[in-house]
PDB file of N, CA and C in Angstrom:
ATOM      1  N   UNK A   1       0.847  -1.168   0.000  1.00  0.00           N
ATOM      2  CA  UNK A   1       0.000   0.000   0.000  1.00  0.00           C
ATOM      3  C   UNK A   1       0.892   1.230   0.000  1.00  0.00           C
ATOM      4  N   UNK A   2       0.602   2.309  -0.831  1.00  0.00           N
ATOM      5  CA  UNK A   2       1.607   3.475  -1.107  1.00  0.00           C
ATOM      6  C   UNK A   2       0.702   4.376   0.072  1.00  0.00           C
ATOM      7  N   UNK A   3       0.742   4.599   0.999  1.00  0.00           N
ATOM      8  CA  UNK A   3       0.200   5.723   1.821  1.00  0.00           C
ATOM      9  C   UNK A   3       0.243   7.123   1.117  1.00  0.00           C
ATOM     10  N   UNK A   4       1.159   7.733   0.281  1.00  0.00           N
ATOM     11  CA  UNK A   4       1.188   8.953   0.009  1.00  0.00           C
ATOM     12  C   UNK A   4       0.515   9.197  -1.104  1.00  0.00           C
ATOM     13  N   UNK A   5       0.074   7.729  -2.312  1.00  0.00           N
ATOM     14  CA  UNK A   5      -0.857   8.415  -3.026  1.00  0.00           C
ATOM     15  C   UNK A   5      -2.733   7.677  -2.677  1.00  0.00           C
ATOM     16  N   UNK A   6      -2.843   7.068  -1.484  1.00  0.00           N
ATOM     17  CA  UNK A   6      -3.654   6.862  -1.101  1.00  0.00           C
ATOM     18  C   UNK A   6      -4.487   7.811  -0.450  1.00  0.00           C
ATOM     19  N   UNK A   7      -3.667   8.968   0.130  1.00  0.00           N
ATOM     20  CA  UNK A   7      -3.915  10.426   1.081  1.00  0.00           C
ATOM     21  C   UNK A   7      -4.137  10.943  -0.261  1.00  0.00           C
ATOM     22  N   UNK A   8      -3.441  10.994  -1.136  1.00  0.00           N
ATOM     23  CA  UNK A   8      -3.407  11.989  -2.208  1.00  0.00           C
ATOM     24  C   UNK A   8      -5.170  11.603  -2.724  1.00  0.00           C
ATOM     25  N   UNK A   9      -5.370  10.736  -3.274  1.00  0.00           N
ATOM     26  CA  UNK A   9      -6.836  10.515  -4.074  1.00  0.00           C
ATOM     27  C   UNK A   9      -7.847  10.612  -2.992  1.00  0.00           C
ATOM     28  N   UNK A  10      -7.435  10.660  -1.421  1.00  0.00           N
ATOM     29  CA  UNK A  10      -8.567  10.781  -0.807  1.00  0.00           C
ATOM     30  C   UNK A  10      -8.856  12.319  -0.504  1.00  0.00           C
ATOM     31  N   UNK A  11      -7.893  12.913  -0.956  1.00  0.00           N
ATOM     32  CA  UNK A  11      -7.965  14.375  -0.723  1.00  0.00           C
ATOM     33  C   UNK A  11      -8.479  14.870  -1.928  1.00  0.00           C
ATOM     34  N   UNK A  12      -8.515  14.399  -2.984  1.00  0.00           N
ATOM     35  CA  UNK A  12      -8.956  14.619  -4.512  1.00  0.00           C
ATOM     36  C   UNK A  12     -10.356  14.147  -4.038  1.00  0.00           C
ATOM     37  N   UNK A  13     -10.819  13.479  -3.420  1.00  0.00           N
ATOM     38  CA  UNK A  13     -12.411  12.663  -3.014  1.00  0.00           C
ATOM     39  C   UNK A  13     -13.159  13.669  -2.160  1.00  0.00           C
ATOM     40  N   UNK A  14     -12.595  14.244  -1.309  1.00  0.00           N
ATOM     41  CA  UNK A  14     -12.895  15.288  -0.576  1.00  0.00           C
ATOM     42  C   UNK A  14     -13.254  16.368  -1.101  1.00  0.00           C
ATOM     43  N   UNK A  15     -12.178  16.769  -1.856  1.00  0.00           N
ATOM     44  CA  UNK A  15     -12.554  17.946  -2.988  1.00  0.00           C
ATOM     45  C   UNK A  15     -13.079  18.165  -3.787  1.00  0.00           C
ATOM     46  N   UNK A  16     -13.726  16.786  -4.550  1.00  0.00           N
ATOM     47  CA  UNK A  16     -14.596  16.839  -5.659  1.00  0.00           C
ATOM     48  C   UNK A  16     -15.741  16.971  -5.102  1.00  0.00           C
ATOM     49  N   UNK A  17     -16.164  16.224  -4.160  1.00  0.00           N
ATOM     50  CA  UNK A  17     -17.274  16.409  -3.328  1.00  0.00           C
ATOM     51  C   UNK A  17     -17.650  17.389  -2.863  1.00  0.00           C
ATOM     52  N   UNK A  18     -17.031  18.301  -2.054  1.00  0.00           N
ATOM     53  CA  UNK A  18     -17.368  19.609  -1.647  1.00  0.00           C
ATOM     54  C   UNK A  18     -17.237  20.607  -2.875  1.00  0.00           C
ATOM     55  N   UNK A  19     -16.517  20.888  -3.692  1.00  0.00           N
ATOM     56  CA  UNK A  19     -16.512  21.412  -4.933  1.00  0.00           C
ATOM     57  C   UNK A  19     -18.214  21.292  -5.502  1.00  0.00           C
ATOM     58  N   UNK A  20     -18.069  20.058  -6.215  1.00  0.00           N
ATOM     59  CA  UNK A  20     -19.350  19.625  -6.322  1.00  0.00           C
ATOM     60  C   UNK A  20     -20.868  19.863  -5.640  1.00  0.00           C
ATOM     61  N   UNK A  21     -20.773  20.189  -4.371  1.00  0.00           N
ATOM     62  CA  UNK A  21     -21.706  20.114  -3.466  1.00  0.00           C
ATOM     63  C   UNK A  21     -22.110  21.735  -3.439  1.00  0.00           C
ATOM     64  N   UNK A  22     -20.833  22.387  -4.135  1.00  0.00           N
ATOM     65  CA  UNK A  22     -20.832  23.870  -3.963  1.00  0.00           C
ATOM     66  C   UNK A  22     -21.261  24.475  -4.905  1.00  0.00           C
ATOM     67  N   UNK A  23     -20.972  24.029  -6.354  1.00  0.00           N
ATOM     68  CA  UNK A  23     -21.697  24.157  -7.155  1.00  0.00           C
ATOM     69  C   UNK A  23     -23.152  23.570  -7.483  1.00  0.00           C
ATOM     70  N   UNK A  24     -23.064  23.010  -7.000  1.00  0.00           N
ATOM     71  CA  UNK A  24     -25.366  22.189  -6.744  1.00  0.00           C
ATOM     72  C   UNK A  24     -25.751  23.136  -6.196  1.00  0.00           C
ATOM     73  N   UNK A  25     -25.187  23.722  -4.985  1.00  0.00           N
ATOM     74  CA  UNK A  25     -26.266  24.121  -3.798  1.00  0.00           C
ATOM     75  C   UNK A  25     -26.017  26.044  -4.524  1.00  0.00           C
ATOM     76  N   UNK A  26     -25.367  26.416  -4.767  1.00  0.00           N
ATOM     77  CA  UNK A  26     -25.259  27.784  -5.721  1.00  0.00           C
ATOM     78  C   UNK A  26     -26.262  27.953  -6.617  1.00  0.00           C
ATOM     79  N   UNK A  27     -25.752  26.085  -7.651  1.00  0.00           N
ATOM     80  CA  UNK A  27     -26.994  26.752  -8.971  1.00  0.00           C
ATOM     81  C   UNK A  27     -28.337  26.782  -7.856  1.00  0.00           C
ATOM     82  N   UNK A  28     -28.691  25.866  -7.328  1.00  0.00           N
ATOM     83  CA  UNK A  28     -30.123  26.046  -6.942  1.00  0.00           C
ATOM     84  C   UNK A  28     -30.597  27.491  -5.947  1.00  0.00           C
ATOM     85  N   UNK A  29     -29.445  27.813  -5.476  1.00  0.00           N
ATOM     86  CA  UNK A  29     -29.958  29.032  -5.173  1.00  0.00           C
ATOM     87  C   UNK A  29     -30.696  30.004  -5.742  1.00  0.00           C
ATOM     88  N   UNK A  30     -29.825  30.235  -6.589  1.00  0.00           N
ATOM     89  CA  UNK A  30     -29.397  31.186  -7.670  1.00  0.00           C
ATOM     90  C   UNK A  30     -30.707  31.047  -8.441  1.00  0.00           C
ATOM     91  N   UNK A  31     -30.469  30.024  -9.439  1.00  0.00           N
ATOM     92  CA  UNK A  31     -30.998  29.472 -10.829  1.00  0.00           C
ATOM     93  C   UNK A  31     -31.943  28.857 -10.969  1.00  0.00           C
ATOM     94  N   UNK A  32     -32.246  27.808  -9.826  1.00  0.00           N
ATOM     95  CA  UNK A  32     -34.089  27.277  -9.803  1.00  0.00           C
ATOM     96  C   UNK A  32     -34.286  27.188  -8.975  1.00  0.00           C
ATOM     97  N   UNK A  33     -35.462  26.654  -9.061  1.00  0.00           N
ATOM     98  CA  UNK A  33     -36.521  26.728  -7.594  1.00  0.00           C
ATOM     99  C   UNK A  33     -37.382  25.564  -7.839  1.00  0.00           C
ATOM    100  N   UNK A  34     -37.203  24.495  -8.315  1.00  0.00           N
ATOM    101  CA  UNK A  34     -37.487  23.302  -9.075  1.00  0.00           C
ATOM    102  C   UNK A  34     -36.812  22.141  -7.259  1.00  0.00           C
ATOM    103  N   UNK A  35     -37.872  21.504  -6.896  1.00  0.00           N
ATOM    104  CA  UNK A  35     -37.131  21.096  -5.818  1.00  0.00           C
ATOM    105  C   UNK A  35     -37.376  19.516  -6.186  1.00  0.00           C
ATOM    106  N   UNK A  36     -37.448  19.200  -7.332  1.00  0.00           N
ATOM    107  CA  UNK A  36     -37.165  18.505  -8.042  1.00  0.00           C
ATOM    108  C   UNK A  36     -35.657  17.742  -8.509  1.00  0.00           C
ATOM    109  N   UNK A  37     -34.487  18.785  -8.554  1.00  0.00           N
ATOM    110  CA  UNK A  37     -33.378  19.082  -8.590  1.00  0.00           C
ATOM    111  C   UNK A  37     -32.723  18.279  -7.392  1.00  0.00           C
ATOM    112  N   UNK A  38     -32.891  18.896  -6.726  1.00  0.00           N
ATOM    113  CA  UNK A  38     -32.348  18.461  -5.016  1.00  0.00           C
ATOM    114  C   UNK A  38     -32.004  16.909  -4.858  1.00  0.00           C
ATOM    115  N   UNK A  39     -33.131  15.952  -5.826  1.00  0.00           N
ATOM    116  CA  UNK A  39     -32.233  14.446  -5.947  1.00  0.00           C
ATOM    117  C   UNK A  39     -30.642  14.474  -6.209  1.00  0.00           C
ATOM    118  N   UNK A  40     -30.202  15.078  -6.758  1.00  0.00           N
ATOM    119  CA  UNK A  40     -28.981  15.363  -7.589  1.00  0.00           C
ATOM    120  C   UNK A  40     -27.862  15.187  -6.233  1.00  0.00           C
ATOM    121  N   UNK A  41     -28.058  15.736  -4.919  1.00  0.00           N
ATOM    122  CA  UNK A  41     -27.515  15.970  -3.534  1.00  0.00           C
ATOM    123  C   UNK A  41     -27.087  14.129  -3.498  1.00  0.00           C
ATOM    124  N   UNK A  42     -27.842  13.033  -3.955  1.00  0.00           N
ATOM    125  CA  UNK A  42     -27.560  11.727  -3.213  1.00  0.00           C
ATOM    126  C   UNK A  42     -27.073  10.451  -4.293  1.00  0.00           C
ATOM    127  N   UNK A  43     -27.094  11.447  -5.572  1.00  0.00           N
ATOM    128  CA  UNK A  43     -26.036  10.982  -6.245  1.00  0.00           C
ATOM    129  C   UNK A  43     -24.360  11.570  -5.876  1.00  0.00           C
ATOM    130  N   UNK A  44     -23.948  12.626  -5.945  1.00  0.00           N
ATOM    131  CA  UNK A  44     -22.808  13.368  -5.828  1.00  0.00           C
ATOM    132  C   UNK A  44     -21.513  12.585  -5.302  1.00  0.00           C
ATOM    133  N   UNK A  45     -21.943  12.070  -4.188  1.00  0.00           N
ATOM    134  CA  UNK A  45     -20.945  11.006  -3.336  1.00  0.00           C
ATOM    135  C   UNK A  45     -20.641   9.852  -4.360  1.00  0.00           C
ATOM    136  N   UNK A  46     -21.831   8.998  -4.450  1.00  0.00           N
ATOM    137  CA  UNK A  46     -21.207   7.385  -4.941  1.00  0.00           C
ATOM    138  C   UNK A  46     -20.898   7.969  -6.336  1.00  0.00           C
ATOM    139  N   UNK A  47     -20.858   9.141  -7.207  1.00  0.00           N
ATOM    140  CA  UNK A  47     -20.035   9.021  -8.393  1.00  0.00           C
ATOM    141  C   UNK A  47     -18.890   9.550  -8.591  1.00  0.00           C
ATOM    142  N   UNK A  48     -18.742   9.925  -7.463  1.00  0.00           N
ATOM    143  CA  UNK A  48     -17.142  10.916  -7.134  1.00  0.00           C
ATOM    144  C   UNK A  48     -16.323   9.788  -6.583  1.00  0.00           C
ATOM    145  N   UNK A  49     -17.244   8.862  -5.704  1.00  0.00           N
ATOM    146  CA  UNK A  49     -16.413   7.916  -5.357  1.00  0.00           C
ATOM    147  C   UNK A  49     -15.809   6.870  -6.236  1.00  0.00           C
ATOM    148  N   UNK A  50     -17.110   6.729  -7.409  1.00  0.00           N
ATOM    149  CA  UNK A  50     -16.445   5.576  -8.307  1.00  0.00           C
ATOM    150  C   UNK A  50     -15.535   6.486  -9.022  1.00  0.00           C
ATOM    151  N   UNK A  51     -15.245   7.767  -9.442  1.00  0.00           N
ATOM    152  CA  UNK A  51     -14.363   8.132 -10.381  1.00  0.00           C
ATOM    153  C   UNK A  51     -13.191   8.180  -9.456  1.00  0.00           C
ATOM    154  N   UNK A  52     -13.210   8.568  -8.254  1.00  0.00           N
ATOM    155  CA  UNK A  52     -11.795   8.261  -7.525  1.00  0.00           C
ATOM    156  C   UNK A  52     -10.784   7.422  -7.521  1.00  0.00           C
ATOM    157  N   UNK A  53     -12.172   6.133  -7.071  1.00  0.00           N
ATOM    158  CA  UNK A  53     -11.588   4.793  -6.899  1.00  0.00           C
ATOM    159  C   UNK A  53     -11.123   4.318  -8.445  1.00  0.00           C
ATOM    160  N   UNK A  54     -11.821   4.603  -9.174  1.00  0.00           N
ATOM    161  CA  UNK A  54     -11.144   4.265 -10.992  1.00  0.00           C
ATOM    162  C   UNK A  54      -9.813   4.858 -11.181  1.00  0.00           C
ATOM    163  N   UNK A  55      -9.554   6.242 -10.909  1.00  0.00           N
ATOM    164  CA  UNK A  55      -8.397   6.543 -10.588  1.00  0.00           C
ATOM    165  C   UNK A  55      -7.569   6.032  -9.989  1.00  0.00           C
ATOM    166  N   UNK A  56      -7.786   6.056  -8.785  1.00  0.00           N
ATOM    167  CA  UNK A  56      -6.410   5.554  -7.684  1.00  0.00           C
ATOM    168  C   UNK A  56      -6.356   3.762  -7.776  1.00  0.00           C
ATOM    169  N   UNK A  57      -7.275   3.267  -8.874  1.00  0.00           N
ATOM    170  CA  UNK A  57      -6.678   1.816  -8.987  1.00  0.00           C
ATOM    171  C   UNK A  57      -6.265   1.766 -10.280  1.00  0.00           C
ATOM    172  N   UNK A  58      -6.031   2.559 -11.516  1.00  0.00           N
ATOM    173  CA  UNK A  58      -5.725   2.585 -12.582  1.00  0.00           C
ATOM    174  C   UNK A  58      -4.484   3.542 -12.370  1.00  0.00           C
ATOM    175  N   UNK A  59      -3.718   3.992 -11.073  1.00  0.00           N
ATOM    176  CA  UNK A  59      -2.557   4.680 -11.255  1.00  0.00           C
ATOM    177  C   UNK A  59      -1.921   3.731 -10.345  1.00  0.00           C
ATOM    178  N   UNK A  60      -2.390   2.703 -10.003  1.00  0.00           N
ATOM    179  CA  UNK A  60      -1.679   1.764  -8.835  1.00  0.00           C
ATOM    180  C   UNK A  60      -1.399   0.169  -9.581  1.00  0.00           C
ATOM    181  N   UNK A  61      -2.184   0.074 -10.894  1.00  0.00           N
ATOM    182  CA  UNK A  61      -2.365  -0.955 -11.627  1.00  0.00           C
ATOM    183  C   UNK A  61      -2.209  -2.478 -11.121  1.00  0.00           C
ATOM    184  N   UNK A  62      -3.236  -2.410  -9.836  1.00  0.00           N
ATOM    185  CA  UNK A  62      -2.756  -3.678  -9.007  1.00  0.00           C
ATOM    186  C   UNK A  62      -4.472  -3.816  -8.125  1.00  0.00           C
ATOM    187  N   UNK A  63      -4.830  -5.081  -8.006  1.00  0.00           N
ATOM    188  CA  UNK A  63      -5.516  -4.778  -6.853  1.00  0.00           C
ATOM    189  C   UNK A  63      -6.740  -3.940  -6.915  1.00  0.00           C
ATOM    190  N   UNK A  64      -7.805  -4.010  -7.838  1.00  0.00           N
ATOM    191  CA  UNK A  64      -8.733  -2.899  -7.693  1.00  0.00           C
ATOM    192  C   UNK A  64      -9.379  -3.186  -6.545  1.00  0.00           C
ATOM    193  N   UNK A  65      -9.780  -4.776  -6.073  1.00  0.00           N
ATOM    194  CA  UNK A  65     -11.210  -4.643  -4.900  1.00  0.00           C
ATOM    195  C   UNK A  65     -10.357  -4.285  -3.942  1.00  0.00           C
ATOM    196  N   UNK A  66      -9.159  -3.948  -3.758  1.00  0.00           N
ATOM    197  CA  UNK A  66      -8.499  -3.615  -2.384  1.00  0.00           C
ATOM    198  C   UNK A  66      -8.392  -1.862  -2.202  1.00  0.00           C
ATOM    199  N   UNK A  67      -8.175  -1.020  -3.931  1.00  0.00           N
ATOM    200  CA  UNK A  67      -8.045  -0.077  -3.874  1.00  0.00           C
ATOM    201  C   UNK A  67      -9.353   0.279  -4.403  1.00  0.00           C
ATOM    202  N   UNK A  68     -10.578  -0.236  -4.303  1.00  0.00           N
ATOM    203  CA  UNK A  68     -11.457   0.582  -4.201  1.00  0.00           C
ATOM    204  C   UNK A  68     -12.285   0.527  -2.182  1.00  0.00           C
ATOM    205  N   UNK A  69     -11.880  -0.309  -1.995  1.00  0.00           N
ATOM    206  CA  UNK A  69     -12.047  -0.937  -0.469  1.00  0.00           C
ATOM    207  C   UNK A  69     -10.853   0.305   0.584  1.00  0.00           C
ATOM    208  N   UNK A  70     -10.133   1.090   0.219  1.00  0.00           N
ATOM    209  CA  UNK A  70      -8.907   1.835   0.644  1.00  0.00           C
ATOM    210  C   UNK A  70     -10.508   2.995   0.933  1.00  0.00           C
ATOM    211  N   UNK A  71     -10.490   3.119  -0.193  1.00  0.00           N
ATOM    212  CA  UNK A  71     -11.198   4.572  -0.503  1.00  0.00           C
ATOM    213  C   UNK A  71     -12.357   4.685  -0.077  1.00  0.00           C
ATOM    214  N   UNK A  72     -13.195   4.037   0.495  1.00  0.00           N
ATOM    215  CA  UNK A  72     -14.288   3.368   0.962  1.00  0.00           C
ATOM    216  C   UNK A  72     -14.238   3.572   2.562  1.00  0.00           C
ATOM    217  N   UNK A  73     -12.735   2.813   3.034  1.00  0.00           N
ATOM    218  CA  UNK A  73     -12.588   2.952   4.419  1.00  0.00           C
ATOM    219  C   UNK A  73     -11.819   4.460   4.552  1.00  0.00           C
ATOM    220  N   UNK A  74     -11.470   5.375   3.714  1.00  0.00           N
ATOM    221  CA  UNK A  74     -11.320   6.381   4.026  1.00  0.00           C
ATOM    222  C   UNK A  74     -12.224   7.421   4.287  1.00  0.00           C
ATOM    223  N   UNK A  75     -13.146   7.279   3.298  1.00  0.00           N
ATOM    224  CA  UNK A  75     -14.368   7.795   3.330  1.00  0.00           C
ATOM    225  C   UNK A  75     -15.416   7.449   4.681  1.00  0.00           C
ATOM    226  N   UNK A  76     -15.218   6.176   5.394  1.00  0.00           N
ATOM    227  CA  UNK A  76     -16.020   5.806   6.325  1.00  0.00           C
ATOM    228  C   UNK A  76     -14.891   6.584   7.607  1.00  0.00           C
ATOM    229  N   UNK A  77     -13.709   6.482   7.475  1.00  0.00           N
ATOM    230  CA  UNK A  77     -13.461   7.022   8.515  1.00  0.00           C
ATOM    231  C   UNK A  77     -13.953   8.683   8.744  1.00  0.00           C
ATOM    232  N   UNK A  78     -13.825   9.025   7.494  1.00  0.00           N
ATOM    233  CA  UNK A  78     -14.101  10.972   7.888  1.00  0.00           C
ATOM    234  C   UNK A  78     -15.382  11.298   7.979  1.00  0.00           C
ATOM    235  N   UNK A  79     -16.419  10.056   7.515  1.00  0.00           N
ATOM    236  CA  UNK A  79     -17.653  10.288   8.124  1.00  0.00           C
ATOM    237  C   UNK A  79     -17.930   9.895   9.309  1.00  0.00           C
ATOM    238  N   UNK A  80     -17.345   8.889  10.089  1.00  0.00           N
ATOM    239  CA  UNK A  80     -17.898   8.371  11.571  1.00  0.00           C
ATOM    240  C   UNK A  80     -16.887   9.705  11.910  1.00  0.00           C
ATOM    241  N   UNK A  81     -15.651  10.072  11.772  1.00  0.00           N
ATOM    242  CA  UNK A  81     -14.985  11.441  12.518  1.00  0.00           C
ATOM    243  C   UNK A  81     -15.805  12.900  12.772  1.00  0.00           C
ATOM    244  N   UNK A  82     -16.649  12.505  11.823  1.00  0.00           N
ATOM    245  CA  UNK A  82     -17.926  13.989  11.387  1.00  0.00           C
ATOM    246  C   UNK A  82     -19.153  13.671  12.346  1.00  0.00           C
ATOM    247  N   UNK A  83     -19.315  12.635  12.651  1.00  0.00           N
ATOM    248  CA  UNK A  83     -20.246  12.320  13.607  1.00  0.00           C
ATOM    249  C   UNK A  83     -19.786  11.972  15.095  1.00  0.00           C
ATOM    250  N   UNK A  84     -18.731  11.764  14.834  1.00  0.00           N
ATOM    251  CA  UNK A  84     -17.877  12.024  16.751  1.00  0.00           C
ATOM    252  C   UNK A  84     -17.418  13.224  16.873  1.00  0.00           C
ATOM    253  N   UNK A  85     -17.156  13.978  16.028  1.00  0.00           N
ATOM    254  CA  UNK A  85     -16.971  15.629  16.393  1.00  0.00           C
ATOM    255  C   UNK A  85     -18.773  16.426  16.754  1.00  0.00           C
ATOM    256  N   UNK A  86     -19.182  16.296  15.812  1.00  0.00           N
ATOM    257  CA  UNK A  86     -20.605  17.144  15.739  1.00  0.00           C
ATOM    258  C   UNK A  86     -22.138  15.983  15.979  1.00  0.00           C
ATOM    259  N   UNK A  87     -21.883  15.742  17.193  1.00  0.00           N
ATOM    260  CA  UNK A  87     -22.277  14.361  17.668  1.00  0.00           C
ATOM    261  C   UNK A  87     -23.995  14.615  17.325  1.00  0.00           C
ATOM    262  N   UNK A  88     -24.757  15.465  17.802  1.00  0.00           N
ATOM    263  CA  UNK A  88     -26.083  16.218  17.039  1.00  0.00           C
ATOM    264  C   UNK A  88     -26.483  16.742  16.406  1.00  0.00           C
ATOM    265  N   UNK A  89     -25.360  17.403  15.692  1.00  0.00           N
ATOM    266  CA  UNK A  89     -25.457  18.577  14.641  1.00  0.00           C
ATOM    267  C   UNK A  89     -25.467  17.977  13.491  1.00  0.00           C
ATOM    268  N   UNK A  90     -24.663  16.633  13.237  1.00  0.00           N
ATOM    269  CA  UNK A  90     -24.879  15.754  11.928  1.00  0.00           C
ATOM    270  C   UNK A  90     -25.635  14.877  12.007  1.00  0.00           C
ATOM    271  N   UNK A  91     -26.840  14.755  11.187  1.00  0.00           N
ATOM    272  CA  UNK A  91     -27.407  13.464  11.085  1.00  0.00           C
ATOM    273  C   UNK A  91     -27.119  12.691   9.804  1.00  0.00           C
ATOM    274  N   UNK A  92     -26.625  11.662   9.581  1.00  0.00           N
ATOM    275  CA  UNK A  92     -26.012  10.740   8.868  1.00  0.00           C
ATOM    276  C   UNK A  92     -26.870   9.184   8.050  1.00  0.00           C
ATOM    277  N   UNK A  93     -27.210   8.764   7.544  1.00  0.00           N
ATOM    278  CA  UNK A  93     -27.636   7.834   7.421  1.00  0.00           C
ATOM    279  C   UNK A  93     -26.161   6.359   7.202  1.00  0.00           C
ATOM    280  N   UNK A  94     -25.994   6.089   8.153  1.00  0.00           N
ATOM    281  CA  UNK A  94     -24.892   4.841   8.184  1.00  0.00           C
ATOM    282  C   UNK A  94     -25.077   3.871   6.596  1.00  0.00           C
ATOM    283  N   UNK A  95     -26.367   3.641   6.849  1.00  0.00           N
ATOM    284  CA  UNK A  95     -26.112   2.286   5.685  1.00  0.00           C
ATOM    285  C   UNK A  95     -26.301   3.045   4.488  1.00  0.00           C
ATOM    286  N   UNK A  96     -26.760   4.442   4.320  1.00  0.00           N
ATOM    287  CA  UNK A  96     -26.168   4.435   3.025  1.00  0.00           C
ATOM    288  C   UNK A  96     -25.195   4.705   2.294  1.00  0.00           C
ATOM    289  N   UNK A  97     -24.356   5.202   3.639  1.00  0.00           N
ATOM    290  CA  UNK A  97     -22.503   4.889   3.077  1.00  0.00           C
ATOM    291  C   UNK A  97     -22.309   3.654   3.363  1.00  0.00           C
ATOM    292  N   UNK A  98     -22.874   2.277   3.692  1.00  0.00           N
ATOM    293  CA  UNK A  98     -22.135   1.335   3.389  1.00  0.00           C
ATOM    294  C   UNK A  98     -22.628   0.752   2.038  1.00  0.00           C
ATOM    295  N   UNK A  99     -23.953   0.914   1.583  1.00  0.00           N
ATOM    296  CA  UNK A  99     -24.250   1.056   0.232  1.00  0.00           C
ATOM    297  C   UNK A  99     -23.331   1.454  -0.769  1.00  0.00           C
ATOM    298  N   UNK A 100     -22.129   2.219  -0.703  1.00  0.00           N
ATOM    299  CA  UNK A 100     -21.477   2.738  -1.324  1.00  0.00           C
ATOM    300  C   UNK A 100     -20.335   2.214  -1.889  1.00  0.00           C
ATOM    301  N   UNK A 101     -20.224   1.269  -0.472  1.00  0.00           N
ATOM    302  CA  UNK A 101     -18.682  -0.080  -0.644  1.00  0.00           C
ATOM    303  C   UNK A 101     -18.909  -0.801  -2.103  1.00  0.00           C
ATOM    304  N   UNK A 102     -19.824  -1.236  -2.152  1.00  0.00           N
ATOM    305  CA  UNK A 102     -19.711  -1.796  -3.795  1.00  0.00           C
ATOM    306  C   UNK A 102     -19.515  -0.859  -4.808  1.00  0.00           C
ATOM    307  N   UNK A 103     -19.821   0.508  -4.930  1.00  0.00           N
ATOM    308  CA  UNK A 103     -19.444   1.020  -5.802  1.00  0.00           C
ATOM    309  C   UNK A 103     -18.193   1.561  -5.761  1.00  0.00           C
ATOM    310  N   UNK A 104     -17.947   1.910  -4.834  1.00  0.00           N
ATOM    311  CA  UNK A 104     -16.510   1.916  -4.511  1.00  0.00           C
ATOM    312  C   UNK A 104     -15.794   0.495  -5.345  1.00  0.00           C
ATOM    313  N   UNK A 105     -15.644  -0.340  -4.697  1.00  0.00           N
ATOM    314  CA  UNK A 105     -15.231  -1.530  -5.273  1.00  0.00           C
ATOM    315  C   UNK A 105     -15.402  -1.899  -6.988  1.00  0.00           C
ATOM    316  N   UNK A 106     -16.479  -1.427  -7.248  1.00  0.00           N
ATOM    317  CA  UNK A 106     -16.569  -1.404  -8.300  1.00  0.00           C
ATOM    318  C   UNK A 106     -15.757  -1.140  -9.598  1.00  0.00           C
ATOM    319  N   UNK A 107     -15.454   0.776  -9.141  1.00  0.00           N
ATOM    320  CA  UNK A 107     -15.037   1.648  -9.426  1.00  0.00           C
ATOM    321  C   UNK A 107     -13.091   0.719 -10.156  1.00  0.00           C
ATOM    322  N   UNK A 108     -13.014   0.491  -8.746  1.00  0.00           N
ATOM    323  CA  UNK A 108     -11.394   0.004  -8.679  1.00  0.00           C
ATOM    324  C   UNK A 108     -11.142  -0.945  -9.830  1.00  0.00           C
ATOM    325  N   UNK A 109     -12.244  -2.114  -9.450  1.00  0.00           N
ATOM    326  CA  UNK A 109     -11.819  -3.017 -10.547  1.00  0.00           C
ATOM    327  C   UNK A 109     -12.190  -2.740 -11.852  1.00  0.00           C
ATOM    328  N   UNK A 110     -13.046  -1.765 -12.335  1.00  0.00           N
ATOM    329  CA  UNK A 110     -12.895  -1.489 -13.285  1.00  0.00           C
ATOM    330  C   UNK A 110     -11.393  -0.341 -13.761  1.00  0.00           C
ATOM    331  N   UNK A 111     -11.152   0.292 -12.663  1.00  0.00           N
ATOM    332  CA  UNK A 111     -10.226   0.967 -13.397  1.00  0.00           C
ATOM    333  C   UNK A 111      -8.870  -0.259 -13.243  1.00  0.00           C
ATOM    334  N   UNK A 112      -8.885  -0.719 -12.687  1.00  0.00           N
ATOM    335  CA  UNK A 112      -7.372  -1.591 -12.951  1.00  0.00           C
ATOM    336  C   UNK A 112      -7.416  -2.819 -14.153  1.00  0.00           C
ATOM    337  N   UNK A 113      -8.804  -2.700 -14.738  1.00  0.00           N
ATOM    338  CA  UNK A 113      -8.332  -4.063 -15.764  1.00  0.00           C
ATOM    339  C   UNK A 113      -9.252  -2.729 -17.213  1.00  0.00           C
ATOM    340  N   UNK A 114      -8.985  -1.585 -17.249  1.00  0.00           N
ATOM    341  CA  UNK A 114      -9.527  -1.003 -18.318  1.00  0.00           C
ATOM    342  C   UNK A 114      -8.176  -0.714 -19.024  1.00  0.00           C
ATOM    343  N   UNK A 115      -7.946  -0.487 -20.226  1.00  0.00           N
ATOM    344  CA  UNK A 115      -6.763  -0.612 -20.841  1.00  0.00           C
ATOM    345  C   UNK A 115      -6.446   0.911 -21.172  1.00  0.00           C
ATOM    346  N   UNK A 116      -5.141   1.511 -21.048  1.00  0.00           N
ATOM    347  CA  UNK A 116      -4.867   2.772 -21.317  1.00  0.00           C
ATOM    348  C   UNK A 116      -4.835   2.976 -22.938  1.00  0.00           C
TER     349      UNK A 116
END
């Protein structure tokens, strides 16, 4: 396991997400009023996650169910950390980040057996 580009794609996971999350919640400010839209909030995660995990197992070329399983438990750690810091202030739904482990997993093995 390379720790330094494992931090690296989980910090790219972080950022796409909030990036992402920043631009949703803007346009809808802004731009509609369609609350219709607002599904869009519970996709954002599991497709940032599979493009991560496609990444960081197609630059590791080894191992996708392990390096999409990395990214998965990184992601589970900074969410149970978000809910032991802001113990009421976050409400969380648990299983549907574990819903996510397969796509995560997914993600990996497809990027490690897709051909450059």
């Amino acid at each position: 396991m390379k720790i330094g580009v494992l931090l690296k794609y989980s910090l790219y996971l972080l950022l796409i997400i909030l990036i992402t999350f920043l631009i949703l919640t803007t346009y809808l400010y802004f731009f509609s009023n369609k609350p219709s839209i607002e599904i869009a909030y519970y996709f954002i995660v599991p497709i940032c996650m599979f493009i991560i995990s496609f990444l960081y197992s197609r630059n590791i070329h080894e191992r996708g169910l392990v390096r999409g399983l990395e990214i998965w438990i990184i992601y589970m750690g900074i969410i149970l950390l978000l809910k032991l810091v802001f113990q009421f202030a976050f409400e969380s739904n648990i299983l549907q980040h574990i819903i996510y482990l397969p796509i995560s997993i997914l993600g990996g093995v497809i990027g490690v057996n897709i051909k450059k």
